[in-house]
PDB file of N, CA and C in Angstrom:
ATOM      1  N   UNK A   1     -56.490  25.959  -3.568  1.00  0.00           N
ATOM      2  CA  UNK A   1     -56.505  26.600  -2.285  1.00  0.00           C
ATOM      3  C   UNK A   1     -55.834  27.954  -2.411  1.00  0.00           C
ATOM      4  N   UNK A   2     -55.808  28.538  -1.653  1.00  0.00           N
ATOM      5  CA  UNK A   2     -55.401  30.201  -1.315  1.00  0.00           C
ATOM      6  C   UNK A   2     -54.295  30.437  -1.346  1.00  0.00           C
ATOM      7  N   UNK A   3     -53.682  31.260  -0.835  1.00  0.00           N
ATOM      8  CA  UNK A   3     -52.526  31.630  -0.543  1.00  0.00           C
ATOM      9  C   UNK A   3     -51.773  31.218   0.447  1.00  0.00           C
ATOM     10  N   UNK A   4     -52.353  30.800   1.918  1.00  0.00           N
ATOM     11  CA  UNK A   4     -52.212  29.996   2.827  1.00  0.00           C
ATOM     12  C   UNK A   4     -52.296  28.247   3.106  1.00  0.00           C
ATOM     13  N   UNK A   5     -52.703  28.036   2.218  1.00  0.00           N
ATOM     14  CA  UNK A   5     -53.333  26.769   2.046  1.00  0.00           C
ATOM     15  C   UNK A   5     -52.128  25.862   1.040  1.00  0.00           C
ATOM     16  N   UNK A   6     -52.682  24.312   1.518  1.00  0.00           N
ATOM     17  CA  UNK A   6     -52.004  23.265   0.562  1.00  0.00           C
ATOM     18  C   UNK A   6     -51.939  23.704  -1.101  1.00  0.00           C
ATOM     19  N   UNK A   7     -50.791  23.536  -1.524  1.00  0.00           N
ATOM     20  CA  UNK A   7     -51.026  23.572  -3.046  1.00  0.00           C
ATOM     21  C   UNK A   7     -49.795  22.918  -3.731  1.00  0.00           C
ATOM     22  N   UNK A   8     -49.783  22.058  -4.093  1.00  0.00           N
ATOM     23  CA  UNK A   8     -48.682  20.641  -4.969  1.00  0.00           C
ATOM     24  C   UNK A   8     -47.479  21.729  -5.189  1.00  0.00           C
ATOM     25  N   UNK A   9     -47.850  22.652  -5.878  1.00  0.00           N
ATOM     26  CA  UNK A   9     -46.266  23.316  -6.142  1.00  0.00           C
ATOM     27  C   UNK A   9     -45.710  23.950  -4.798  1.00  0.00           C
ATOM     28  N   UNK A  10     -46.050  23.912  -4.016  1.00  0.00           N
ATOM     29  CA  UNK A  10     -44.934  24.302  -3.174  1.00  0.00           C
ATOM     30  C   UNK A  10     -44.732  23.593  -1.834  1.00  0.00           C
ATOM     31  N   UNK A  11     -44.202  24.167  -1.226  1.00  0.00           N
ATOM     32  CA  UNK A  11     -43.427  23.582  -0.207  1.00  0.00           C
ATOM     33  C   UNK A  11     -41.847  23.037  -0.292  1.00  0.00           C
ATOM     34  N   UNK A  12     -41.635  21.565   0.884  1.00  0.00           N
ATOM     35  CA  UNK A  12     -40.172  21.176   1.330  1.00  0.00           C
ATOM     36  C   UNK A  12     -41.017  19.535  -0.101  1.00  0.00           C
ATOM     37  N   UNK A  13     -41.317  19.537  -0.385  1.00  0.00           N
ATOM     38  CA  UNK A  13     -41.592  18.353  -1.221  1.00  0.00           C
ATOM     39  C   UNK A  13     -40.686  17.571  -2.121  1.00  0.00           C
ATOM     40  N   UNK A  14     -39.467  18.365  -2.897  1.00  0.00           N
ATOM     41  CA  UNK A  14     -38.534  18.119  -3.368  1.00  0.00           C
ATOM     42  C   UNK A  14     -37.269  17.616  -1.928  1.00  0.00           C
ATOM     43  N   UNK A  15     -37.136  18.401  -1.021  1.00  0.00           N
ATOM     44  CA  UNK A  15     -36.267  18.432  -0.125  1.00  0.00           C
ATOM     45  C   UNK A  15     -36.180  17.399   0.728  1.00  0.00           C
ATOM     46  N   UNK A  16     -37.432  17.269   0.867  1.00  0.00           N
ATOM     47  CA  UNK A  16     -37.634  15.960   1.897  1.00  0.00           C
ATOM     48  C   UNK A  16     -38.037  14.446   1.198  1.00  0.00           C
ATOM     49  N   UNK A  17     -37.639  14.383  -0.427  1.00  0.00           N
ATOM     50  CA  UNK A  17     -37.517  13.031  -1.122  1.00  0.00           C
ATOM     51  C   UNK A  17     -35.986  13.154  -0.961  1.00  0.00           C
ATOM     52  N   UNK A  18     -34.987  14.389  -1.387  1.00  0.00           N
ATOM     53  CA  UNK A  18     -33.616  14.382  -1.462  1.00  0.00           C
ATOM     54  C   UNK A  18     -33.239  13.526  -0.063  1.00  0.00           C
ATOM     55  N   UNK A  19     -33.864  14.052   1.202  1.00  0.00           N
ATOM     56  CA  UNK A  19     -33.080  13.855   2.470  1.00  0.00           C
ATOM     57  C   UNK A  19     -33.671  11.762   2.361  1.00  0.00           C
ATOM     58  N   UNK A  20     -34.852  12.041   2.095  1.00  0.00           N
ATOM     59  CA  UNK A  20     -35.293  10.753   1.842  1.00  0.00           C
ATOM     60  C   UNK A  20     -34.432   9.018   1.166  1.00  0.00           C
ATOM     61  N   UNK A  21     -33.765  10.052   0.350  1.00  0.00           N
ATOM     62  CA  UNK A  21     -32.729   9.194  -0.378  1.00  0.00           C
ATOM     63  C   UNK A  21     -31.849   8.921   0.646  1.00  0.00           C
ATOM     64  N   UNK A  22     -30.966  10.067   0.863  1.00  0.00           N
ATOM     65  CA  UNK A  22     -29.971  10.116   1.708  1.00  0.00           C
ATOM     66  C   UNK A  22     -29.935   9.659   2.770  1.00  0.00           C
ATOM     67  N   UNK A  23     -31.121   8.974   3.360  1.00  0.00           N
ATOM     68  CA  UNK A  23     -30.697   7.981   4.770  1.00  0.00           C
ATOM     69  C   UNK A  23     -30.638   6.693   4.854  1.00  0.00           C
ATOM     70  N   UNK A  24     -31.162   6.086   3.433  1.00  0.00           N
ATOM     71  CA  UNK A  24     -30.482   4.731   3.319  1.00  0.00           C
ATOM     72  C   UNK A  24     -29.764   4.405   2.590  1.00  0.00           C
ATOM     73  N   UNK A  25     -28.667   5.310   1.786  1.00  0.00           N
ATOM     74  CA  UNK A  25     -27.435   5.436   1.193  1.00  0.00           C
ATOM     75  C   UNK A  25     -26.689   5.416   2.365  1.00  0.00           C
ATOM     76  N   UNK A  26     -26.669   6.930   3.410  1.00  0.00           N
ATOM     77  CA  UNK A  26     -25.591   6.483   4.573  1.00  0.00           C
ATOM     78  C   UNK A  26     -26.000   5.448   5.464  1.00  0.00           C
ATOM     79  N   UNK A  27     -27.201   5.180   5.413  1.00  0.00           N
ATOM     80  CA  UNK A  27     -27.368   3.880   6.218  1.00  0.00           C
ATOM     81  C   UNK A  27     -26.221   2.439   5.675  1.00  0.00           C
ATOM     82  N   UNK A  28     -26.064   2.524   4.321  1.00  0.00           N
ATOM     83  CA  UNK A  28     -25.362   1.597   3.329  1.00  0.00           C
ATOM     84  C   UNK A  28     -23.522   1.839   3.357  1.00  0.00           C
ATOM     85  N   UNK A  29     -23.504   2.745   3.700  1.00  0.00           N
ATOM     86  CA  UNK A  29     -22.218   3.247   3.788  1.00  0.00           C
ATOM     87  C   UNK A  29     -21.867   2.895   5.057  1.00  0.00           C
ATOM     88  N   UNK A  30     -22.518   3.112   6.090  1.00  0.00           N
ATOM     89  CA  UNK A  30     -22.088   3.025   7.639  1.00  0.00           C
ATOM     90  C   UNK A  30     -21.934   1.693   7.729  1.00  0.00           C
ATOM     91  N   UNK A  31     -23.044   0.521   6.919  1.00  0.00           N
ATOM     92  CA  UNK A  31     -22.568  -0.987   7.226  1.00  0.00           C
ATOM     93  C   UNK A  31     -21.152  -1.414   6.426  1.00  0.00           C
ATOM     94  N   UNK A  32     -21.101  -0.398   5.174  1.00  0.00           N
ATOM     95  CA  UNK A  32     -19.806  -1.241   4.677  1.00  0.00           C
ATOM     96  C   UNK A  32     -17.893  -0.686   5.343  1.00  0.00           C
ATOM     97  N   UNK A  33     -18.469   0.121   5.689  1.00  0.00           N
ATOM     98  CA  UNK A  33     -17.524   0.594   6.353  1.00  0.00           C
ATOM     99  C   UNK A  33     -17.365  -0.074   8.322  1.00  0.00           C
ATOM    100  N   UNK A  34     -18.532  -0.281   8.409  1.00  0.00           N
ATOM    101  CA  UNK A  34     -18.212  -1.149   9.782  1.00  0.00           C
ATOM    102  C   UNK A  34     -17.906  -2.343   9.244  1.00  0.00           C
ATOM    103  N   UNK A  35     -18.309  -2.863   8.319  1.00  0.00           N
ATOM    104  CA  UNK A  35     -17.540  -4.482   8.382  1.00  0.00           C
ATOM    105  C   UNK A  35     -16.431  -4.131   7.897  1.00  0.00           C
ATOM    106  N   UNK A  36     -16.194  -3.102   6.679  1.00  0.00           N
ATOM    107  CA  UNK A  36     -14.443  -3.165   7.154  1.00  0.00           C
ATOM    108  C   UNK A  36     -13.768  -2.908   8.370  1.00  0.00           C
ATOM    109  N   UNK A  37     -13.829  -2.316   9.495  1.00  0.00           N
ATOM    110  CA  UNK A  37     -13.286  -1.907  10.466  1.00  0.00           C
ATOM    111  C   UNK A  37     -13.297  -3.359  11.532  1.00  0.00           C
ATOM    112  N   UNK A  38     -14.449  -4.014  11.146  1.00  0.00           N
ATOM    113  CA  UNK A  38     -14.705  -5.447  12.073  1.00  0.00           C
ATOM    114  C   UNK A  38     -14.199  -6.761  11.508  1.00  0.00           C
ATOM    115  N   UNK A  39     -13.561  -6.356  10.346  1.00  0.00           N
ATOM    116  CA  UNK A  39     -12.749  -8.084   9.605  1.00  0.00           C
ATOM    117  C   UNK A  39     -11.562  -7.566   8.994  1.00  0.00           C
ATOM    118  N   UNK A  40     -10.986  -5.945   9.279  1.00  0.00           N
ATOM    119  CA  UNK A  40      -9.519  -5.792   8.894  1.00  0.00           C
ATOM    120  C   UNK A  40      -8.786  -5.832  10.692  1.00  0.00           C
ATOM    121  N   UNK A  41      -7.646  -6.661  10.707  1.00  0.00           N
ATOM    122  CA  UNK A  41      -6.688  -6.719  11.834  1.00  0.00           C
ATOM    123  C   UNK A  41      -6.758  -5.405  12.235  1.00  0.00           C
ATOM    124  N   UNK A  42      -6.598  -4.987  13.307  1.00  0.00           N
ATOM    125  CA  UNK A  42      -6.183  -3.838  14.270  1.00  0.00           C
ATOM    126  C   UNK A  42      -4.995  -3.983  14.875  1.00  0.00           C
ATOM    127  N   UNK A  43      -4.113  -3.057  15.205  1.00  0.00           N
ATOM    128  CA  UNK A  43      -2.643  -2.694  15.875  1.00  0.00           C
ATOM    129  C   UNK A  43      -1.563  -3.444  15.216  1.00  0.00           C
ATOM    130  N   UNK A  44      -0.506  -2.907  15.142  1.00  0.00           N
ATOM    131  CA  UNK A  44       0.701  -3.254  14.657  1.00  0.00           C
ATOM    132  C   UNK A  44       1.492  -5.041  15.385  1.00  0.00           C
ATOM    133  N   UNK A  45       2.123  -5.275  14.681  1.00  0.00           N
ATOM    134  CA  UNK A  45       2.667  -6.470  15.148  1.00  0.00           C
ATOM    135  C   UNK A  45       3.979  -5.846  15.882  1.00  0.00           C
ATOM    136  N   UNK A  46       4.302  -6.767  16.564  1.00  0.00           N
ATOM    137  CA  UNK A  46       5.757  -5.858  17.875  1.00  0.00           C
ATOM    138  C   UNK A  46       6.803  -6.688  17.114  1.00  0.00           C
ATOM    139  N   UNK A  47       7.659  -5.988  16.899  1.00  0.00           N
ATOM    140  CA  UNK A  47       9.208  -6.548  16.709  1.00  0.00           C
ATOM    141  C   UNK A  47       9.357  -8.167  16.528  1.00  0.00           C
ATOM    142  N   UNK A  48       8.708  -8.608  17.499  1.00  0.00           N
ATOM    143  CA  UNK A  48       9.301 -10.570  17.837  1.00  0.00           C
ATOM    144  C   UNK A  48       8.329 -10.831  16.840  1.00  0.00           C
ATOM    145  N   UNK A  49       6.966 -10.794  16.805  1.00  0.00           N
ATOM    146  CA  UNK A  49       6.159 -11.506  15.808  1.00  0.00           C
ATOM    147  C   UNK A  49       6.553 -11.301  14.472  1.00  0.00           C
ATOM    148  N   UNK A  50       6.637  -9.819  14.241  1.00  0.00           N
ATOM    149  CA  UNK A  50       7.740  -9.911  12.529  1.00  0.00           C
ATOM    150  C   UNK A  50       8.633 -10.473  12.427  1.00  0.00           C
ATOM    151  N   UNK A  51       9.361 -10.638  13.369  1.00  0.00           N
ATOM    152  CA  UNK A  51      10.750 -11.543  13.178  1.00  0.00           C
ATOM    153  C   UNK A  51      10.951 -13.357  13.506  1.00  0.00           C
ATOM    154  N   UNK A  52       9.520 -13.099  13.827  1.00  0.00           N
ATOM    155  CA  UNK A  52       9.203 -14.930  13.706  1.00  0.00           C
ATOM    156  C   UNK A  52       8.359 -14.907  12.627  1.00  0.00           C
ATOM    157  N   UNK A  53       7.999 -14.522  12.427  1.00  0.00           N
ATOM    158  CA  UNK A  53       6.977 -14.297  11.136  1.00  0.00           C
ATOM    159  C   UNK A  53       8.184 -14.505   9.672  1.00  0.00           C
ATOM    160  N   UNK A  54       9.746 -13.513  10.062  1.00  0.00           N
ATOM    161  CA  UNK A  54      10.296 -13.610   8.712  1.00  0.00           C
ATOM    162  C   UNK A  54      11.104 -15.277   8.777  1.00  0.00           C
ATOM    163  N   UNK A  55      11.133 -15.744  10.683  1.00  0.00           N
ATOM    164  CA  UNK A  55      11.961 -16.798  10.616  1.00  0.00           C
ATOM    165  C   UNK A  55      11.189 -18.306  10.195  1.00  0.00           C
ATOM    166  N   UNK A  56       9.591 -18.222  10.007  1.00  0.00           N
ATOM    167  CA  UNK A  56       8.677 -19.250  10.330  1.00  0.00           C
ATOM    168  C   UNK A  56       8.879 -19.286   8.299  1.00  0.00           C
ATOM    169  N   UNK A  57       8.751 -18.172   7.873  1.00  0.00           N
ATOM    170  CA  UNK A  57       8.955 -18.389   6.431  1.00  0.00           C
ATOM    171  C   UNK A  57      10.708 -18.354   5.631  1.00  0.00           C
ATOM    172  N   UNK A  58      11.667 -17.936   6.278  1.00  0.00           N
ATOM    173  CA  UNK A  58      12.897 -18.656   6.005  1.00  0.00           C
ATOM    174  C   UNK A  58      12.595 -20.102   6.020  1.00  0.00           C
ATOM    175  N   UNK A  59      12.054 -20.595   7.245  1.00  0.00           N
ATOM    176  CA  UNK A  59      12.022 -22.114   7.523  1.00  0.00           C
ATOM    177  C   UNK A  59      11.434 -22.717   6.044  1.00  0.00           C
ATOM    178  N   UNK A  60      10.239 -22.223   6.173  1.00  0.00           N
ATOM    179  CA  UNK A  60       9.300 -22.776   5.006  1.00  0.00           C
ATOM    180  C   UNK A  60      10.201 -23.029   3.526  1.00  0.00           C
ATOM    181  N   UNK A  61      10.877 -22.079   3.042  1.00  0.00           N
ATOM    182  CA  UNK A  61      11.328 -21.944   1.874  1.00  0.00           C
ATOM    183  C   UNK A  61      12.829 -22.886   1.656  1.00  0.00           C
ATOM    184  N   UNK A  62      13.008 -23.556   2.831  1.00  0.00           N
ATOM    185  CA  UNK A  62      14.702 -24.073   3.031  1.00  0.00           C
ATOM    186  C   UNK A  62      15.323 -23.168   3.121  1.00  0.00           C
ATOM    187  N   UNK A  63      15.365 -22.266   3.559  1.00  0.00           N
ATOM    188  CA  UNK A  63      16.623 -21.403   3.738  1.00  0.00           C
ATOM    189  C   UNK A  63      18.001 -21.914   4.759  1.00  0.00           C
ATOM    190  N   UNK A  64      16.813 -22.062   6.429  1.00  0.00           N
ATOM    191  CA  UNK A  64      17.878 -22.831   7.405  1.00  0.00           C
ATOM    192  C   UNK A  64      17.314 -24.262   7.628  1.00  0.00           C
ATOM    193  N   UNK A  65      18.234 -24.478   8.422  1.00  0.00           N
ATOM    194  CA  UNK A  65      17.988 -26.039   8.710  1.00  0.00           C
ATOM    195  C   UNK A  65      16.651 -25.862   9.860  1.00  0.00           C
ATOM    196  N   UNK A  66      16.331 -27.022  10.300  1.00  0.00           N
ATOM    197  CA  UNK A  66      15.434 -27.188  11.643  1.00  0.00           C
ATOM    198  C   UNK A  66      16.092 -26.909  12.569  1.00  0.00           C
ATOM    199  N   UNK A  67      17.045 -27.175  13.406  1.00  0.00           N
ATOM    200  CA  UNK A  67      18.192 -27.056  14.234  1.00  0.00           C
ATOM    201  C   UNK A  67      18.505 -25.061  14.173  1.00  0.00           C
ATOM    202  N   UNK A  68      18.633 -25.063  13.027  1.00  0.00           N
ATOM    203  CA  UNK A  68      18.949 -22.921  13.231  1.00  0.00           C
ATOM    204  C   UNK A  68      17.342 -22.529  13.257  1.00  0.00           C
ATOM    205  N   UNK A  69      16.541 -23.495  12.927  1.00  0.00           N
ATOM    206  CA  UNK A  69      15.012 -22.648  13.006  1.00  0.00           C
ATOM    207  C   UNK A  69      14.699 -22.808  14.604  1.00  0.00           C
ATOM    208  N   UNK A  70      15.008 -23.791  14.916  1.00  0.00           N
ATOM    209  CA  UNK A  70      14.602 -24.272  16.941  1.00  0.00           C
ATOM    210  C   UNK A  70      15.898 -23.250  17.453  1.00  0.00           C
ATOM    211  N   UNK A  71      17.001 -22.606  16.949  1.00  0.00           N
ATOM    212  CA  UNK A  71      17.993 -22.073  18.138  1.00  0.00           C
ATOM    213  C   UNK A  71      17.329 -20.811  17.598  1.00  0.00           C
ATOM    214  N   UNK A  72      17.414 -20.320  16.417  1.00  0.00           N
ATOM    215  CA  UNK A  72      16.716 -18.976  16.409  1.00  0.00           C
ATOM    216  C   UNK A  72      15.455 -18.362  17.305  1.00  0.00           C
ATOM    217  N   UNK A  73      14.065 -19.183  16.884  1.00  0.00           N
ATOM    218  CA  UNK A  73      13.431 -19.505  17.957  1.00  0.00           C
ATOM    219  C   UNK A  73      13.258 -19.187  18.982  1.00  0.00           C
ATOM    220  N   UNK A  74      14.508 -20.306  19.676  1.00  0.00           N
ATOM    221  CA  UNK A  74      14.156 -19.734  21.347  1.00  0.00           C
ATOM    222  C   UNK A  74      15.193 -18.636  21.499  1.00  0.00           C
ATOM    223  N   UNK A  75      16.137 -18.041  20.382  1.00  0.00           N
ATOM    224  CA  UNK A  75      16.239 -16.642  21.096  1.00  0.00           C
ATOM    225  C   UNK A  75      15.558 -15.745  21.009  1.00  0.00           C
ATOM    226  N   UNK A  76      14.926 -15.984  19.950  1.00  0.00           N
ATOM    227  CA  UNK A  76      13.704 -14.738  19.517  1.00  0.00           C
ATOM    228  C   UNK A  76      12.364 -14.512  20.882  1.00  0.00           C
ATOM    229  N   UNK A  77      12.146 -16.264  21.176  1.00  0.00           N
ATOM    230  CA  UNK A  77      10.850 -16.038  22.152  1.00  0.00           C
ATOM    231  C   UNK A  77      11.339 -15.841  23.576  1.00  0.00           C
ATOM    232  N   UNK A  78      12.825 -15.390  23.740  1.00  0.00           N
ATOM    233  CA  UNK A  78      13.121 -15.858  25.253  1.00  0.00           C
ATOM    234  C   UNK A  78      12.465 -14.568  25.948  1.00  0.00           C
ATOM    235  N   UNK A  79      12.310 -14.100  27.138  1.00  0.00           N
ATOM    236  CA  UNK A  79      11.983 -12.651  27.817  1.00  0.00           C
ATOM    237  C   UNK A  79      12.959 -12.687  28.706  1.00  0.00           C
TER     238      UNK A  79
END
């Protein structure tokens, strides 16, 4: 063909296999990155839950008795 016309060497033909690639790579990226965001915990724990958290595993290990794990406890959960 002419000068105006279809001809294999030219054009976006290279450009538009590149972009071609590139939308189901970030398509692949956007799912692995949403399931991390949807099965890692969100927001910080507040003060009392870390500190029942360090008293629920003192307990575990023998550190205190049952008796200092139940008085600790209810001072930790009182409001």
């Amino acid at each position: 063909m002419g000068r105006w016309g279809y001809s294999p060497g030219t054009g976006w033909g290279w450009g538009f296999m590149f972009v071609g690639m590139l939308i189901p790579l970030a398509f692949i990226v956007l799912l692995i990155v949403g399931a991390y965001f949807l099965l890692t915990p969100r927001g910080e724990r507040t003060e009392s839950e870390t500190a029942l958290a360090i008293l629920d595993e003192r307990y575990a290990k023998g550190e205190i008795t049952k008796e200092q794990y139940l008085e600790m406890k209810q001072h930790l959960t009182k409001k």
